[in-house]
C-alpha atoms as a PDB file:
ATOM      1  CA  UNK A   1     -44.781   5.621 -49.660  1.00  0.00           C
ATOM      2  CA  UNK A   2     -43.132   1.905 -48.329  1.00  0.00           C
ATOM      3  CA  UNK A   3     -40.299   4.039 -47.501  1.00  0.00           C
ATOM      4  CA  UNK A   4     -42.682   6.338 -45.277  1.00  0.00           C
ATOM      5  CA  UNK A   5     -44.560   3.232 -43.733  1.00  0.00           C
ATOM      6  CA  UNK A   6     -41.465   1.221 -43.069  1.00  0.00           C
ATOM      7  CA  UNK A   7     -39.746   4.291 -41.060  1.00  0.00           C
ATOM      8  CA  UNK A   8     -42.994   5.067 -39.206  1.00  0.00           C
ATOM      9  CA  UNK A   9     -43.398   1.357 -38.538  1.00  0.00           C
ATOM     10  CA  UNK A  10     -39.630   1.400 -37.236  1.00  0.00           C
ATOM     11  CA  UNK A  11     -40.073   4.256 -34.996  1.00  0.00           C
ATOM     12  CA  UNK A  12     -43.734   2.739 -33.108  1.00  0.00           C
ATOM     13  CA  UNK A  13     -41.710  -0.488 -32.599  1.00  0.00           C
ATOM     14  CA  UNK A  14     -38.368   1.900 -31.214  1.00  0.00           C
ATOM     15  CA  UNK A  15     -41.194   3.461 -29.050  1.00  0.00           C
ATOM     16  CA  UNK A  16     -42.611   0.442 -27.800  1.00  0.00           C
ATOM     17  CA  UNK A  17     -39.096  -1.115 -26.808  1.00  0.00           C
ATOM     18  CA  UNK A  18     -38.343   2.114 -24.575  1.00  0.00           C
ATOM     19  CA  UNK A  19     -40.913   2.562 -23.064  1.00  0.00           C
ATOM     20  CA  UNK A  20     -41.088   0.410 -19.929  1.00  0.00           C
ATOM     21  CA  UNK A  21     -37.472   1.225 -20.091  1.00  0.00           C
ATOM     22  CA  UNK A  22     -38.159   5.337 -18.909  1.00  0.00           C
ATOM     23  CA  UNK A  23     -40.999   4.272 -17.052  1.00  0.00           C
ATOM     24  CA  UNK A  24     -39.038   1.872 -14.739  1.00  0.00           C
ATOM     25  CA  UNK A  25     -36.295   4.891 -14.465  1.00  0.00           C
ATOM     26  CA  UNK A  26     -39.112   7.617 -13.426  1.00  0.00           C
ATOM     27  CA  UNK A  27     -40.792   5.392 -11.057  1.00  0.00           C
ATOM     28  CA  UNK A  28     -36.979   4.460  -9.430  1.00  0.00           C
ATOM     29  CA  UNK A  29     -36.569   8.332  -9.441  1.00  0.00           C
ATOM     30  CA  UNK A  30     -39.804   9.209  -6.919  1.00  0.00           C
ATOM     31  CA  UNK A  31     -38.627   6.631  -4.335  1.00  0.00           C
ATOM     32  CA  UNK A  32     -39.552   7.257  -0.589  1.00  0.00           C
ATOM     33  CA  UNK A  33     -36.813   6.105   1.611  1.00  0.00           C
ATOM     34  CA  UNK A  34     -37.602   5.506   5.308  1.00  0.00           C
ATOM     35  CA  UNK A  35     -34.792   6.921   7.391  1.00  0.00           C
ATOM     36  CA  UNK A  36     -35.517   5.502  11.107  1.00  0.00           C
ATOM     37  CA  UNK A  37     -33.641   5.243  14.495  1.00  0.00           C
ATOM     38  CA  UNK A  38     -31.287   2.437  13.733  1.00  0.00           C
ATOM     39  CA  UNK A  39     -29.915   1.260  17.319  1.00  0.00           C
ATOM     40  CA  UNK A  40     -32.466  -1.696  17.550  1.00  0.00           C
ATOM     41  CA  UNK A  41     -31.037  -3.450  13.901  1.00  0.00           C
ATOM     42  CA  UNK A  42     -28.826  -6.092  14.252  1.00  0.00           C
ATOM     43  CA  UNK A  43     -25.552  -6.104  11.719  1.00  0.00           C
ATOM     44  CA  UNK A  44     -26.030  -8.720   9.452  1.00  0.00           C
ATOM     45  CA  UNK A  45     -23.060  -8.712   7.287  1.00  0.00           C
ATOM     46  CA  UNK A  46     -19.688  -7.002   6.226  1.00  0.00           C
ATOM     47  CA  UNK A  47     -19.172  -2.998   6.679  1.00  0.00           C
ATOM     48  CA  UNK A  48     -15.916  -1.021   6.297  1.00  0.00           C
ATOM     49  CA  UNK A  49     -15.317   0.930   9.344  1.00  0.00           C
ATOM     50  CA  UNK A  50     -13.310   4.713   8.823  1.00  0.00           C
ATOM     51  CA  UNK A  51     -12.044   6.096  11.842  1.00  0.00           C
ATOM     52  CA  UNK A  52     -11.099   9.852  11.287  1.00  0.00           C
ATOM     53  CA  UNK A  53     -11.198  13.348  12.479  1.00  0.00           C
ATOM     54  CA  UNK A  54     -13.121  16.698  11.731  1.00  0.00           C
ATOM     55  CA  UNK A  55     -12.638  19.960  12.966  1.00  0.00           C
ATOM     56  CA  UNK A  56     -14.718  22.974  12.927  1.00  0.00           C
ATOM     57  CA  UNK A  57     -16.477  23.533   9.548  1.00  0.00           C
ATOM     58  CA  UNK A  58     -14.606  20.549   8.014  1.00  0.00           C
ATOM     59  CA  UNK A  59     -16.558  18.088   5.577  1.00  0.00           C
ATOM     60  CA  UNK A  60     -15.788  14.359   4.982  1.00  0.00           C
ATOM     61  CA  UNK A  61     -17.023  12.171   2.255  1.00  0.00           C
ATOM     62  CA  UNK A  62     -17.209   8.523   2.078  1.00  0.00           C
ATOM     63  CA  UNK A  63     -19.477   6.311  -0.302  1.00  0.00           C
ATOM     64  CA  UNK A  64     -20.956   2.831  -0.261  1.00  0.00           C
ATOM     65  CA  UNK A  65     -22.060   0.998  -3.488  1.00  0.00           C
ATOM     66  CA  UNK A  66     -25.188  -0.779  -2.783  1.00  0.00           C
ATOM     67  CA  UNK A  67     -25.601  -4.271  -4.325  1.00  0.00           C
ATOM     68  CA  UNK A  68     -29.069  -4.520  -6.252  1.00  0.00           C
ATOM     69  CA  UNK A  69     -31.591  -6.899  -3.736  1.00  0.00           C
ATOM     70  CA  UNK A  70     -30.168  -5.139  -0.518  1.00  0.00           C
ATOM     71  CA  UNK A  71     -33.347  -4.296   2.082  1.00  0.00           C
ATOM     72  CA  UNK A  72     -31.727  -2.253   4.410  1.00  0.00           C
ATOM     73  CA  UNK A  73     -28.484  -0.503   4.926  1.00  0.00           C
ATOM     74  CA  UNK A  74     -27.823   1.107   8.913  1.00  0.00           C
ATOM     75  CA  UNK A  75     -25.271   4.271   9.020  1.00  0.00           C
ATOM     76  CA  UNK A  76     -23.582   4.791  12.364  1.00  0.00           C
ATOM     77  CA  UNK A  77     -21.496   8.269  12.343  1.00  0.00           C
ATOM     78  CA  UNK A  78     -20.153   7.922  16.184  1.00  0.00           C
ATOM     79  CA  UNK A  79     -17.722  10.997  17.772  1.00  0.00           C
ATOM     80  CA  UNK A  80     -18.717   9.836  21.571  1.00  0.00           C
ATOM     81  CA  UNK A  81     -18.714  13.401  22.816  1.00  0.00           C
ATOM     82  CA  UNK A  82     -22.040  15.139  22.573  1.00  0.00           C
ATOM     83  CA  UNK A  83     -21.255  18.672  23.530  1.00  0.00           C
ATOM     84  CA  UNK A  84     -19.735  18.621  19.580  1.00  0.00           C
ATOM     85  CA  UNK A  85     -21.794  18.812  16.647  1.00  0.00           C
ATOM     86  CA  UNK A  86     -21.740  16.899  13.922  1.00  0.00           C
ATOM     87  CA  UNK A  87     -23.886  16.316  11.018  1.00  0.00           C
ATOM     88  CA  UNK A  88     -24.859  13.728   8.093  1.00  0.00           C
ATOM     89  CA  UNK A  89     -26.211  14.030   4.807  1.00  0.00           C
ATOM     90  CA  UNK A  90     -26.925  10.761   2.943  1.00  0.00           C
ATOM     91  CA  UNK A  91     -27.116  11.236  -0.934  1.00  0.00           C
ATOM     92  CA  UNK A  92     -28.821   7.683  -2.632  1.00  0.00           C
ATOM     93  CA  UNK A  93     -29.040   7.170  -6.479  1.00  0.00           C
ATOM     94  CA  UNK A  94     -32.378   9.040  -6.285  1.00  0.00           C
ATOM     95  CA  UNK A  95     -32.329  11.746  -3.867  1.00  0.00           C
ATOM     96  CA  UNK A  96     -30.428  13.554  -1.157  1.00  0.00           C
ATOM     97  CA  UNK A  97     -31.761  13.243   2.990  1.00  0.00           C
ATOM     98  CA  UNK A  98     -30.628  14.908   6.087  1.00  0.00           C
ATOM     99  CA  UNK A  99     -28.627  16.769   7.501  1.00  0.00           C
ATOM    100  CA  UNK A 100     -29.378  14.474  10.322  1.00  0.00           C
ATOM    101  CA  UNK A 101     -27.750  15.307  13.847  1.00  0.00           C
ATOM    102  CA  UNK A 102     -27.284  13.598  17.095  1.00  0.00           C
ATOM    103  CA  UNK A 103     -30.834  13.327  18.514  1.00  0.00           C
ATOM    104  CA  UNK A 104     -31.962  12.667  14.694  1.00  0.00           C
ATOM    105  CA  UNK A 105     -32.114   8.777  16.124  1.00  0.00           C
ATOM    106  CA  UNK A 106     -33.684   9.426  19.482  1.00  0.00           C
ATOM    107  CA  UNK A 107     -30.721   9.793  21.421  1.00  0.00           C
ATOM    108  CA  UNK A 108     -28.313  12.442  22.796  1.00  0.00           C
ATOM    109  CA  UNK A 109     -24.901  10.684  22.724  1.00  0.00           C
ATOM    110  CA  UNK A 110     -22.607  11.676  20.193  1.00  0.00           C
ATOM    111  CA  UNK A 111     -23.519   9.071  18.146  1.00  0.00           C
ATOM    112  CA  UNK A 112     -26.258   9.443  15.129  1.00  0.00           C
ATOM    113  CA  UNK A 113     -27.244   5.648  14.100  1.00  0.00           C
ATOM    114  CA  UNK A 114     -29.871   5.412  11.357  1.00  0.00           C
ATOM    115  CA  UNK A 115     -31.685   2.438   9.353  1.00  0.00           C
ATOM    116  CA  UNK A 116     -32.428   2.890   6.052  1.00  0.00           C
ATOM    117  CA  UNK A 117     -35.422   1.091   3.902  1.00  0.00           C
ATOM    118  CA  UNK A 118     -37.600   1.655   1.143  1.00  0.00           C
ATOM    119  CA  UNK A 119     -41.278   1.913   1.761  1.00  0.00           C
ATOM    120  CA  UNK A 120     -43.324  -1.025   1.390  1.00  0.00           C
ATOM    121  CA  UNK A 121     -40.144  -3.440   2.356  1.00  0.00           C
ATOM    122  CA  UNK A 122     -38.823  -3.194  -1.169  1.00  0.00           C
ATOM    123  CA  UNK A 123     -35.210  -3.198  -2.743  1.00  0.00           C
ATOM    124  CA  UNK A 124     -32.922  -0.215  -2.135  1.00  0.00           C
ATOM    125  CA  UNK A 125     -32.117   1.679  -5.222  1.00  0.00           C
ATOM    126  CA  UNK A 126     -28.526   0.131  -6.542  1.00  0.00           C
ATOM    127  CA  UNK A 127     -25.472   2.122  -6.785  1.00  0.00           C
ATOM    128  CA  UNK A 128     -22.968   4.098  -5.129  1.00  0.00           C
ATOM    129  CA  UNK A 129     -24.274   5.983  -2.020  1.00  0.00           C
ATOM    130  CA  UNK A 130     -22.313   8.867  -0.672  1.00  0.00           C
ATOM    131  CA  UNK A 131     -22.416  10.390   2.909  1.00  0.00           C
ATOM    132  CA  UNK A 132     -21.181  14.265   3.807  1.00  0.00           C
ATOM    133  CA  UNK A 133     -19.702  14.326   7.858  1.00  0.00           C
ATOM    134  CA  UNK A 134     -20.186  17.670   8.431  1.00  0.00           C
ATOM    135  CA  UNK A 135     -18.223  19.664  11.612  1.00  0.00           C
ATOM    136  CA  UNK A 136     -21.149  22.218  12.568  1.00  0.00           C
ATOM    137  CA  UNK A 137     -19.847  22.946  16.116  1.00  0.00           C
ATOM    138  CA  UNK A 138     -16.495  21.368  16.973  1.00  0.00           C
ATOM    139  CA  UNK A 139     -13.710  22.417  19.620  1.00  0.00           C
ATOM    140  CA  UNK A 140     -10.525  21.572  18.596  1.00  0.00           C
ATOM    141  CA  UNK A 141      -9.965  17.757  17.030  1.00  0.00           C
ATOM    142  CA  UNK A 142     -12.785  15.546  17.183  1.00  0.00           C
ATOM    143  CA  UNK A 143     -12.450  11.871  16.468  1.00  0.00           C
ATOM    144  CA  UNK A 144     -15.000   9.456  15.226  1.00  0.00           C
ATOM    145  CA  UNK A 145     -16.015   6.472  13.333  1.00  0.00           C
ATOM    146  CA  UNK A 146     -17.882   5.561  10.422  1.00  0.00           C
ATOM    147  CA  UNK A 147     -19.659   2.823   9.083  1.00  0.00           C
ATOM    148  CA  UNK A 148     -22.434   1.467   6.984  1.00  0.00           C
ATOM    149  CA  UNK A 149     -23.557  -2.599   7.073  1.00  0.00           C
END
């Protein structure tokens, strides 16, 4: 019967130790992102450029890790031509958003530049952040640069 009590004592304490554990990970899981226009953000630290080309139906990847205590992170995909299409899908540690495409920021120019924050002015989730260039519509070679600060 101790046997019984001390394993059943054992497993309430287990339970009580985990549980703000999974409840911290489900509420990180139903985050709401706010994807804005990002032109009016000023860059306020480093950011790795790529420069690089897509044709027709090609797909890119690049990824950022996200440091825990970051606000805000802007993406600007820019190709300068707007008669091309391109597109971007941003995947974060706890959910996929987009595709977004050239007027997804308010403006026509061959450039897509969005702002990224988490509702209430929280934290971003940590982690390693990956981004899809997509070529929807492109004639020939089309050049362009990305970068996230």
């Amino acid at each position: 019967m101790k046997v019984y009590r001390n394993a059943l004592l054992g497993l309430i304490v287990a339970a009580l130790l985990l549980a703000p554990i999974v409840s911290a990970q489900n509420s990180e899981k139903n985050t709401v992102l706010v994807i804005e226009p990002g032109y009016n953000f000023t860059h306020t630290g480093m950011s790795v450029r790529s420069i690089d080309w897509i044709t027709q139906g090609e797909t890119d990847y690049f990824s950022n890790y996200v440091s825990s205590g970051t606000t805000q992170l802007v993406v600007d995909l820019n190709w300068g031509t707007p008669s091309n299409t391109l597109s971007l899908t941003i995947n974060s540690p706890t959910g996929q958003y987009g595709p977004y495409y050239d007027s997804s920021d308010g403006i026509t120019d061959g450039r897509t530049v969005l702002r990224i924050t988490k509702s209430g002015g929280q934290t971003l989730p940590s982690g390693t952040w990956s981004f899809r260039v997509y070529g929807e519509r492109v004639t020939g070679n089309e050049d362009y640069t990305f970068v996230t600060y």
